[in-house]
Protein backbone atom coordinates (compact mmCIF):
# COMPACT_ATOMS: atom_id res chain seq x y z
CA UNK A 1 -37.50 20.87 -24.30
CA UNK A 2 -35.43 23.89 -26.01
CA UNK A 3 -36.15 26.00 -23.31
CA UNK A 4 -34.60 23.32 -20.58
CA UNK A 5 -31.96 22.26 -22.48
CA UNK A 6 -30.88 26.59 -22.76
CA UNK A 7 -31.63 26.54 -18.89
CA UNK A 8 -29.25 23.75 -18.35
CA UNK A 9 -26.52 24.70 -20.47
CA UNK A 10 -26.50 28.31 -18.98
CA UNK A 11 -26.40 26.61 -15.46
CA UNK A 12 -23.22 24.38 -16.47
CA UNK A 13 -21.34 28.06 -18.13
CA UNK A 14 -22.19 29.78 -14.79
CA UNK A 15 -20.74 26.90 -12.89
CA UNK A 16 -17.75 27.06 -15.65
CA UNK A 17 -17.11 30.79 -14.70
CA UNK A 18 -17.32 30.45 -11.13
CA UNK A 19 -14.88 27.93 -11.20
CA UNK A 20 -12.86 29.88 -13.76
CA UNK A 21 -13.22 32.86 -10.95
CA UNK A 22 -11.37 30.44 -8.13
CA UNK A 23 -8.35 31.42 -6.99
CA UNK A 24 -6.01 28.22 -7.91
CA UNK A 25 -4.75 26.46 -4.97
CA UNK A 26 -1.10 25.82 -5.39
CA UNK A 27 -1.07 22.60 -3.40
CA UNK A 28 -3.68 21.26 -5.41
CA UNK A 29 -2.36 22.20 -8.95
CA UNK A 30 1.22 20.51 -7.63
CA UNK A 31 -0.93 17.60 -6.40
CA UNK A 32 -2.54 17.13 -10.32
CA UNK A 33 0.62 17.67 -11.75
CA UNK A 34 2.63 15.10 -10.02
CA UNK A 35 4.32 12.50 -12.54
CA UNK A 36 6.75 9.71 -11.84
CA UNK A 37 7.30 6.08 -13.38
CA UNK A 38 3.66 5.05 -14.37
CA UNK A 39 2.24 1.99 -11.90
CA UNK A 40 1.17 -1.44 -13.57
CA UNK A 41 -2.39 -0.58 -13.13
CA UNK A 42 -3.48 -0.97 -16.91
CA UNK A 43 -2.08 -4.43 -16.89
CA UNK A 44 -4.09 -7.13 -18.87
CA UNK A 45 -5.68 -4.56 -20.84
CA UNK A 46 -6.32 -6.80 -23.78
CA UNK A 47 -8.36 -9.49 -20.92
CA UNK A 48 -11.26 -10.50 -22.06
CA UNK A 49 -12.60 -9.02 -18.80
CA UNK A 50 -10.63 -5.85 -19.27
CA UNK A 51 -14.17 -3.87 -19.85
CA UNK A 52 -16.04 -5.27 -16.61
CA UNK A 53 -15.14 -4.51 -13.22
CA UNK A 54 -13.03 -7.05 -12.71
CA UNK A 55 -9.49 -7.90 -14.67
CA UNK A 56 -6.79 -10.50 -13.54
CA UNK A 57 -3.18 -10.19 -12.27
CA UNK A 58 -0.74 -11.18 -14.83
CA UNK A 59 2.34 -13.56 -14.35
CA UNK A 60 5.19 -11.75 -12.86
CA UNK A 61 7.16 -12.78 -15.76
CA UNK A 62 4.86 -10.12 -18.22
CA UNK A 63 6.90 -7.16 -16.12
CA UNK A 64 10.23 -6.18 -16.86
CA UNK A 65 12.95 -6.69 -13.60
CA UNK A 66 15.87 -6.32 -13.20
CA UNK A 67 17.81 -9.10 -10.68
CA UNK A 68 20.54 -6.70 -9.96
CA UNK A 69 18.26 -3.91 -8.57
CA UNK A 70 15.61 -6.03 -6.73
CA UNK A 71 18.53 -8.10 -4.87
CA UNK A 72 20.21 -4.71 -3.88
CA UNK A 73 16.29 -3.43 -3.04
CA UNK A 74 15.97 -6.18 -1.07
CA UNK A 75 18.72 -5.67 1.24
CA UNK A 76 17.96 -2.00 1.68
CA UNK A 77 14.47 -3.06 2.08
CA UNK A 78 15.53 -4.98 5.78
CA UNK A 79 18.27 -2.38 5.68
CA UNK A 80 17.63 -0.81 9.74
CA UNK A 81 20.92 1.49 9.26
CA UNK A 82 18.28 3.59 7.60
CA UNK A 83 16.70 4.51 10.25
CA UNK A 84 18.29 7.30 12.41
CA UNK A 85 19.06 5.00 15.48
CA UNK A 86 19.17 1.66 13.47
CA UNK A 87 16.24 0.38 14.83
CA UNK A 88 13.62 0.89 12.08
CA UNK A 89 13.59 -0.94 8.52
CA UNK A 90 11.08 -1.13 5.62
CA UNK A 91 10.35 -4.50 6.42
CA UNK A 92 9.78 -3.40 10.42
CA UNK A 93 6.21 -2.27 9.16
CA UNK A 94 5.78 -4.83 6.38
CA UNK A 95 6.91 -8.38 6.82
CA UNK A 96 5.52 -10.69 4.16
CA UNK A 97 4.95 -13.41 6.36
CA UNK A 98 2.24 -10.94 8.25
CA UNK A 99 0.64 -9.94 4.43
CA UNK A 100 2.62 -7.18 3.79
CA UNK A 101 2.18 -5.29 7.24
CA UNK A 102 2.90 -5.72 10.63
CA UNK A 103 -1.00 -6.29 12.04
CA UNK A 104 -0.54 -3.36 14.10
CA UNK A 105 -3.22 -0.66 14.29
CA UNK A 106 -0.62 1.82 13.76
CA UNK A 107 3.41 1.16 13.26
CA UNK A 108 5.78 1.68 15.99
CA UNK A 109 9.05 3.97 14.30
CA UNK A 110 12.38 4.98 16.23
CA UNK A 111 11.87 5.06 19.95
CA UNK A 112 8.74 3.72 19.98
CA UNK A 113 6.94 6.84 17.74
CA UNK A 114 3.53 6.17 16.99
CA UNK A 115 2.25 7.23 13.30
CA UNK A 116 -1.18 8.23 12.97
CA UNK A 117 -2.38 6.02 10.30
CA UNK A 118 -2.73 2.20 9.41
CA UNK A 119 0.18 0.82 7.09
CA UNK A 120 -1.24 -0.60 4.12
CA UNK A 121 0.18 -4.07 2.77
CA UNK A 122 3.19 -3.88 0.11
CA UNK A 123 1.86 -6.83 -1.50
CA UNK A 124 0.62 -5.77 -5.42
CA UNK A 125 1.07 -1.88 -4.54
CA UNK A 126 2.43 -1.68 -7.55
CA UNK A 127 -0.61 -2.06 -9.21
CA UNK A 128 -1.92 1.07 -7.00
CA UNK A 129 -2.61 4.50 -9.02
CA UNK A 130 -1.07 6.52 -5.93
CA UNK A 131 0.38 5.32 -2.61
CA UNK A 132 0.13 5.90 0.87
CA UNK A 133 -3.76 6.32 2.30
CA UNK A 134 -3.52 10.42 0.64
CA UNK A 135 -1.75 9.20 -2.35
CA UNK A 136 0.91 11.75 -1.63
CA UNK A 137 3.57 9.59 -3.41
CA UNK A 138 2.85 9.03 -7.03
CA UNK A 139 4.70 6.13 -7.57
CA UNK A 140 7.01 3.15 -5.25
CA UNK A 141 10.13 5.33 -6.04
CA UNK A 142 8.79 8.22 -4.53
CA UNK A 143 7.11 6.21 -1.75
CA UNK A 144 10.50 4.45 -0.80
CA UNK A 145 12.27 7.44 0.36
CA UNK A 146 9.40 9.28 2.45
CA UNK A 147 10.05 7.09 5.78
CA UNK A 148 13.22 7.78 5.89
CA UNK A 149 13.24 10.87 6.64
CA UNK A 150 9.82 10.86 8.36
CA UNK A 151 10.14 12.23 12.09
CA UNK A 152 8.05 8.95 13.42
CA UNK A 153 9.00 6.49 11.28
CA UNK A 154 12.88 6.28 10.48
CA UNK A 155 13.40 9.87 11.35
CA UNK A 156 16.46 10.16 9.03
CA UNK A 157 18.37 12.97 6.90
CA UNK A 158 18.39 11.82 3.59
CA UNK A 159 21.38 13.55 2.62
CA UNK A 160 23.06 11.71 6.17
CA UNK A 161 22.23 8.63 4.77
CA UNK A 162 23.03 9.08 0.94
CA UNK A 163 26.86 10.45 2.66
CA UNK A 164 26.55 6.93 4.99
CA UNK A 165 26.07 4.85 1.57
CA UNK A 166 28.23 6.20 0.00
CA UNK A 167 31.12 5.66 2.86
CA UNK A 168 29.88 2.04 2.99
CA UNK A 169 32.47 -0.11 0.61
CA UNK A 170 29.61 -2.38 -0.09
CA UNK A 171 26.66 -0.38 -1.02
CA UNK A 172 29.07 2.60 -2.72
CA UNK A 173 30.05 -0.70 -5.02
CA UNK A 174 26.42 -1.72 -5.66
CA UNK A 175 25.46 1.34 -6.81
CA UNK A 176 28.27 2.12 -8.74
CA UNK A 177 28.03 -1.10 -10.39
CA UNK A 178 24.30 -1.22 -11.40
CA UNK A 179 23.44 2.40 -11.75
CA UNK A 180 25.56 4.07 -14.37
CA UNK A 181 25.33 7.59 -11.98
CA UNK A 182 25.93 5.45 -8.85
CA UNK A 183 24.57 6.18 -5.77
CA UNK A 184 21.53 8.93 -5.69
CA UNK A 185 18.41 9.65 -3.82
CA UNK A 186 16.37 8.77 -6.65
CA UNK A 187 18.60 5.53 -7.25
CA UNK A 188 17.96 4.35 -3.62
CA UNK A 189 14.04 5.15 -3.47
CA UNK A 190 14.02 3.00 -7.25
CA UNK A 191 16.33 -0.09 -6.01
CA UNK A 192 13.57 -0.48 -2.78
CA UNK A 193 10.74 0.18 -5.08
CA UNK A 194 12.09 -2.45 -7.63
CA UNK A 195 11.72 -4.74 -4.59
CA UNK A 196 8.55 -3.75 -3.78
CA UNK A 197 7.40 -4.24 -7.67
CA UNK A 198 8.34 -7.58 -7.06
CA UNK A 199 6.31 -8.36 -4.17
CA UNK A 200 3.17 -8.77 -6.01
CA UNK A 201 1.17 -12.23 -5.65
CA UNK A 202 -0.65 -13.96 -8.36
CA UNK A 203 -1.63 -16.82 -6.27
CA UNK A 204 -4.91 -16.71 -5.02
CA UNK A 205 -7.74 -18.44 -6.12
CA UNK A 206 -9.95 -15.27 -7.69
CA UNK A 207 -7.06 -14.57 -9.56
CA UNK A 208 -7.01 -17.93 -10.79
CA UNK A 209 -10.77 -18.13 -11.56
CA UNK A 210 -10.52 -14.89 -13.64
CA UNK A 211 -7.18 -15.45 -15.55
CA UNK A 212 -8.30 -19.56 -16.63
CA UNK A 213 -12.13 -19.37 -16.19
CA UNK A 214 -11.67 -22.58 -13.58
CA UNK A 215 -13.69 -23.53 -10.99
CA UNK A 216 -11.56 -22.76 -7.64
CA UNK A 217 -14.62 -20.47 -5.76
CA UNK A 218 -16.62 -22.37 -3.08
CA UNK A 219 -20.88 -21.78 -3.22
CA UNK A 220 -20.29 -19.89 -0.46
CA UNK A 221 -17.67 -17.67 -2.23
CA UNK A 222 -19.25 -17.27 -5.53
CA UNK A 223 -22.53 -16.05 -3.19
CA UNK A 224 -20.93 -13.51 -1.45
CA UNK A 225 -19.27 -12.03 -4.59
CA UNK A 226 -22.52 -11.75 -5.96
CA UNK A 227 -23.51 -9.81 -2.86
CA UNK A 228 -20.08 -8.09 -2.97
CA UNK A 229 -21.63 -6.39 -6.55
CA UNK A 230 -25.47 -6.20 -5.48
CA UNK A 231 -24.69 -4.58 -2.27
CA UNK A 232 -22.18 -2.23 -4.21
CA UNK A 233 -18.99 -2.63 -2.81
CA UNK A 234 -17.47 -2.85 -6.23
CA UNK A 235 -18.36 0.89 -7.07
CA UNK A 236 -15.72 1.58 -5.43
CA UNK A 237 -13.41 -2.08 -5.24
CA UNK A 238 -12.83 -2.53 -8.80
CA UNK A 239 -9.76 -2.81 -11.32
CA UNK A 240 -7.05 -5.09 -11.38
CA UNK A 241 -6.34 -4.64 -7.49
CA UNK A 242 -10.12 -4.43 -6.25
CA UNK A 243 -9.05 -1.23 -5.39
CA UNK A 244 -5.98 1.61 -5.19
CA UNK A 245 -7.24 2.96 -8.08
CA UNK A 246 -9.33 6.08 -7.07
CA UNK A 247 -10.02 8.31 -3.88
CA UNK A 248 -13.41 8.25 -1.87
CA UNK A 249 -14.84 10.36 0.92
CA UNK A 250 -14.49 8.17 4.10
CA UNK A 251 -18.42 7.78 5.28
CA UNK A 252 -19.88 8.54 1.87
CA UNK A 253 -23.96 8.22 3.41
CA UNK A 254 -23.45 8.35 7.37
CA UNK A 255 -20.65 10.68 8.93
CA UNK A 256 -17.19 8.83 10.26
CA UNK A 257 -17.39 10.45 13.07
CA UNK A 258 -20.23 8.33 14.68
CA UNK A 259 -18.12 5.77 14.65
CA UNK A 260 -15.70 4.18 16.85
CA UNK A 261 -12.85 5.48 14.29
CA UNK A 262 -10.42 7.54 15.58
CA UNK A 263 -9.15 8.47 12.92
CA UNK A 264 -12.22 10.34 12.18
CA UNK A 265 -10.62 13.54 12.71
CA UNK A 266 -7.84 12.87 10.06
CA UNK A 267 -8.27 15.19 7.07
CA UNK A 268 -7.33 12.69 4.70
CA UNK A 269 -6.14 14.26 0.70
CA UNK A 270 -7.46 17.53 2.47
CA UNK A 271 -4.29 18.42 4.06
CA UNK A 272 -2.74 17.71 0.49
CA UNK A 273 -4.96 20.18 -1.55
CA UNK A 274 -6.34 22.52 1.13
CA UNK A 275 -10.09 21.68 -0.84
CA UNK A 276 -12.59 21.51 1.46
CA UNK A 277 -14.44 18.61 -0.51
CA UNK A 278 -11.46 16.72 -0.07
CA UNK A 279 -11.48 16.08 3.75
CA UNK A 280 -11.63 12.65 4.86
CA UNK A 281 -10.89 11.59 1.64
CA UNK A 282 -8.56 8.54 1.35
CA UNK A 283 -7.43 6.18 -1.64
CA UNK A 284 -9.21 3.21 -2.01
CA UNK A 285 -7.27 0.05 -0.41
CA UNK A 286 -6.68 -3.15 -2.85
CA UNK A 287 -8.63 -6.14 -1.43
CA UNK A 288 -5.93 -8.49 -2.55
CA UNK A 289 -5.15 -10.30 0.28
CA UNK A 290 -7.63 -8.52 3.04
CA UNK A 291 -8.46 -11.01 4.84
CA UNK A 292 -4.65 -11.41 6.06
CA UNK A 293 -3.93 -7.98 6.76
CA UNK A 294 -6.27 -7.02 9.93
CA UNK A 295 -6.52 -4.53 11.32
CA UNK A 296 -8.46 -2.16 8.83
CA UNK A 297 -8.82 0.83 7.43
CA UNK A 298 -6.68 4.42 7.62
CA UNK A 299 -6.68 4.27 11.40
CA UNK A 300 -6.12 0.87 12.26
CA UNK A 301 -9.19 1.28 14.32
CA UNK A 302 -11.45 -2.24 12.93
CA UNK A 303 -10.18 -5.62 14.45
CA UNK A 304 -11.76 -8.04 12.20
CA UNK A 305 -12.81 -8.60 8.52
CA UNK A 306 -16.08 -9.15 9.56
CA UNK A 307 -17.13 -5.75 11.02
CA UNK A 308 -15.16 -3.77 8.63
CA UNK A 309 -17.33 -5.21 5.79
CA UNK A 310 -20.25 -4.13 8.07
CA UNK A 311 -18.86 -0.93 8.66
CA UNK A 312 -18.69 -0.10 5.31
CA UNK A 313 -21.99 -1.17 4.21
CA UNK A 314 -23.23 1.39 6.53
CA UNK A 315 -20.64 3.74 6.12
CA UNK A 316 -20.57 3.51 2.04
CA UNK A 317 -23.56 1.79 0.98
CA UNK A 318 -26.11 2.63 3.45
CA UNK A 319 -27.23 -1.19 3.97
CA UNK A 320 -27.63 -2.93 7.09
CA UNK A 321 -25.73 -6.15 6.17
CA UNK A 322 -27.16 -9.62 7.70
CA UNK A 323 -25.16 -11.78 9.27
CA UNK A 324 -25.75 -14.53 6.22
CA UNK A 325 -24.49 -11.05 3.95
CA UNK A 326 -21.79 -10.46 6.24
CA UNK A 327 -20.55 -14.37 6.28
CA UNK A 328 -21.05 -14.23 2.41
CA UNK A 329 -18.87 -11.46 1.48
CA UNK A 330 -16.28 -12.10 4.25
CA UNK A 331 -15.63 -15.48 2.41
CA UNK A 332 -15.55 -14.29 -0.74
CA UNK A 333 -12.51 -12.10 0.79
CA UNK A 334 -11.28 -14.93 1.74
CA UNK A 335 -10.36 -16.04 -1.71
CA UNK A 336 -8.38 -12.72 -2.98
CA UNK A 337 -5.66 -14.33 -0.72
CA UNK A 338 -2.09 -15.47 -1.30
CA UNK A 339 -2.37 -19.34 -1.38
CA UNK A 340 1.35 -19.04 -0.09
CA UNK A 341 0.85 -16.28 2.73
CA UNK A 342 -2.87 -17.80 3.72
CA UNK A 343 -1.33 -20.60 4.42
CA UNK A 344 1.44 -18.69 6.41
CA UNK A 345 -1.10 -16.69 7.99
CA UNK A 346 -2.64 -19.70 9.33
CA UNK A 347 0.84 -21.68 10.73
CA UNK A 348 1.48 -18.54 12.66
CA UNK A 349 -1.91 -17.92 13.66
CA UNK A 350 -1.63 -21.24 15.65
CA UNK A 351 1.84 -20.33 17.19
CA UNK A 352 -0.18 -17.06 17.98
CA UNK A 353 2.53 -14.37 17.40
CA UNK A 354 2.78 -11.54 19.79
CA UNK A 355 4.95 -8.50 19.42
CA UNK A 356 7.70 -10.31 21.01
CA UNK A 357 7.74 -12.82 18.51
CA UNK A 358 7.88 -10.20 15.50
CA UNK A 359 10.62 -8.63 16.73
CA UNK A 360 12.72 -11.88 17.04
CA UNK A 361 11.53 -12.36 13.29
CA UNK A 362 12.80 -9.11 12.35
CA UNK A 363 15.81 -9.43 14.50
CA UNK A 364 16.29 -13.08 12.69
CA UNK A 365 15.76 -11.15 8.92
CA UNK A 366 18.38 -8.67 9.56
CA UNK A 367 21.05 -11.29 11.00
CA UNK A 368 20.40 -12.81 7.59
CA UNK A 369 21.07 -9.86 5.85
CA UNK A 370 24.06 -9.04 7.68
CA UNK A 371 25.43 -12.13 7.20
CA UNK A 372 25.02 -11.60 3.27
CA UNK A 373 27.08 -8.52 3.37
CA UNK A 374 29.70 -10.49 4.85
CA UNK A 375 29.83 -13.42 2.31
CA UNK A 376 30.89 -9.83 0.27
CA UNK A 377 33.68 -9.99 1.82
CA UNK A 378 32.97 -6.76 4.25
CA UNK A 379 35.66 -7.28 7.20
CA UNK A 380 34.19 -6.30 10.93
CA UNK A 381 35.95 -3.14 11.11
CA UNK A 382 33.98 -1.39 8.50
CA UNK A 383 30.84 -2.72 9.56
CA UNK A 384 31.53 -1.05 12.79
CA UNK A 385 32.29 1.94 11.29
CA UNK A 386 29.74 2.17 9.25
CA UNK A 387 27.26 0.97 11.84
CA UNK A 388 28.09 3.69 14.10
CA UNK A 389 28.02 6.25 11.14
CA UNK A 390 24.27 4.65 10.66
CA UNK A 391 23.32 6.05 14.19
């Protein structure tokens, strides 16, 4: 037994060393080093189920806001002057009638770009540890200012659009009047994240079976959460957002490139920290409100709810779901959503929305907008000005 136990602690000081002997990778030491405002992810800590692998969303009202900042996120949220040609806003990828994205595989930016991943819902991101699928932003501040200037999405110079706020009379007031140093980069990306922070949904029935212990989970349901834990999707699905709390390898048992994924050749947190152990490795989506927010995973690349828990219980797991396992955990899914948006969801899956109709839905969210800058008393002159200075 001494003689093993010598033997294994040897082994774990030569392992020590030859780590020791590693060159450090700069773009991985920045990556661990990152730091920003800290996310809401240790929220109900003092649950009762705070220890298992589940823990509820708390009332909105247990998070500090700040009106001001949220209703000047929210218009720079829907804001398209953002974009380099005006076309683009936040809310052109992620409408909250559509969950929190805009059901696309991937999203469309200025003249017609294509990105090369899925975009993930809005909805309770601020409960995530990291956003976007590599995690590259460390918090919804940091996250809020990375389209802008990103080639296929608004394709923006920051600094062109910080000098285009600031010759706007009406947002140069805003800032001025709710940030004490105005108008900044960091003050724009934290009035869109303060919007963001307050799109977070408390509403669905899990929630409401794990905050008050009540009955609101069908047979059905409470089955295929208890095949949602056997089967061992909650290794990985866990926390107070069933997820966006940790990064896994993409194909964990058989390889991603088998199947039908595109996206199988995206490097994933590899092209962040140049590791080799770190390609194809993603950040765990929340499963808060799944079922609304087809198509899945980083690519886009699943249509429906039902194959991508399939998928992964290959992919992840190694099982071969049944169809009665499939049905199961699919409906179980099914209760992580927004009363509020399933019931959306369903009213405009019946008027069955094409892209057409999205855009007349953005179109119709930025009229509103526009007309809210005017009840500030912004005459037409200056919002031609400053729409031109937008483009």
């Amino acid at each position: 037994m001494i003689i093993r136990s010598i033997g294994a602690l040897s082994l774990s000081l030569l392992t020590i060393v030859s780590l020791a002997d590693e060159n450090p990778n700069p773009a991985y030491q920045a990556f661990q080093q990152e730091r920003g405002e800290a996310s809401w992810i240790n929220a109900s800590a003092d649950h009762p189920m705070a220890n298992t692998a589940y823990r509820p969303i708390p009332p909105m009202d247990n998070f500090f806001s700040d009106p001001a900042k949220q209703a000047l996120g929210f218009e720079l949220f829907h804001e398209k002057r953002l974009s380099r040609d005006g076309t683009v806003a936040c809310s052109s990828c992620h409408m909250g009638m559509l969950g929190g994205t805009d059901k696309l595989p991937v999203s469309r930016g200025i003249g017609g770009a294509l990105g090369n991943r899925n975009a993930p819902t809005v909805f309770n991101s601020a409960f995530n540890f990291r956003q976007f699928w590599d995690g590259r932003a460390f918090d919804l501040d940091i996250q809020s200012l990375a389209p802008i200037s990103n080639p296929v999405e608004m394709g923006h110079d920051l600094d062109a659009v910080l000098q285009w706020l600031a010759n706007d009379s009406y947002y140069s007031e805003q800032f001025a009047a709710i940030y004490p140093d105005g108008l900044t980069a960091a003050n724009l990306g934290n009035a869109i994240g303060q919007h963001t922070r307050d799109m977070t949904r408390t509403d669905s029935r899990f929630n409401q079976h794990l905050t008050s212990g009540a009955t609101t989970l069908s047979e059905g349901e409470l089955r295929g959460w208890q095949r949602f834990n056997e089967v061992g999707c909650v290794s990985c699905h866990n926390g107070i957002n069933l997820g966006g709390n940790s990064y896994q390898k993409s194909g964990n048992v058989a390889a991603l490139a088998d199947t039908g994924m595109f996206g199988s050749a995206d490097d994933g947190l590899y092209l962040r920290t140049g590791r080799n152990q770190d390609r194809q490795v993603f950040k765990v989506p929340s499963l808060n409100n799944v079922a609304l927010t087809a198509p899945y995973f980083h690519d886009g690349s699943v249509a429906t709810l039902e194959e991508a828990v399939r998928l992964m219980g290959e992919l992840q797991a190694g099982r071969n779901l049944s169809n009665s396992d499939v049905a199961d955990i699919v409906e179980f899914l099914g209760s992580l959503s927004s009363e509020f948006f399933a019931g959306m969801a369903s009213r405009m899956s019946r008027m069955e929305i094409q892209g057409e109709m999205r855009q007349q839905m953005q179109h119709m969210n930025h009229t509103q907008h526009q007309g809210h800058h005017m009840n500030h008393a912004r005459n037409s002159e200056a919002a031609n000005q400053t729409s031109q200075e937008g483009h």
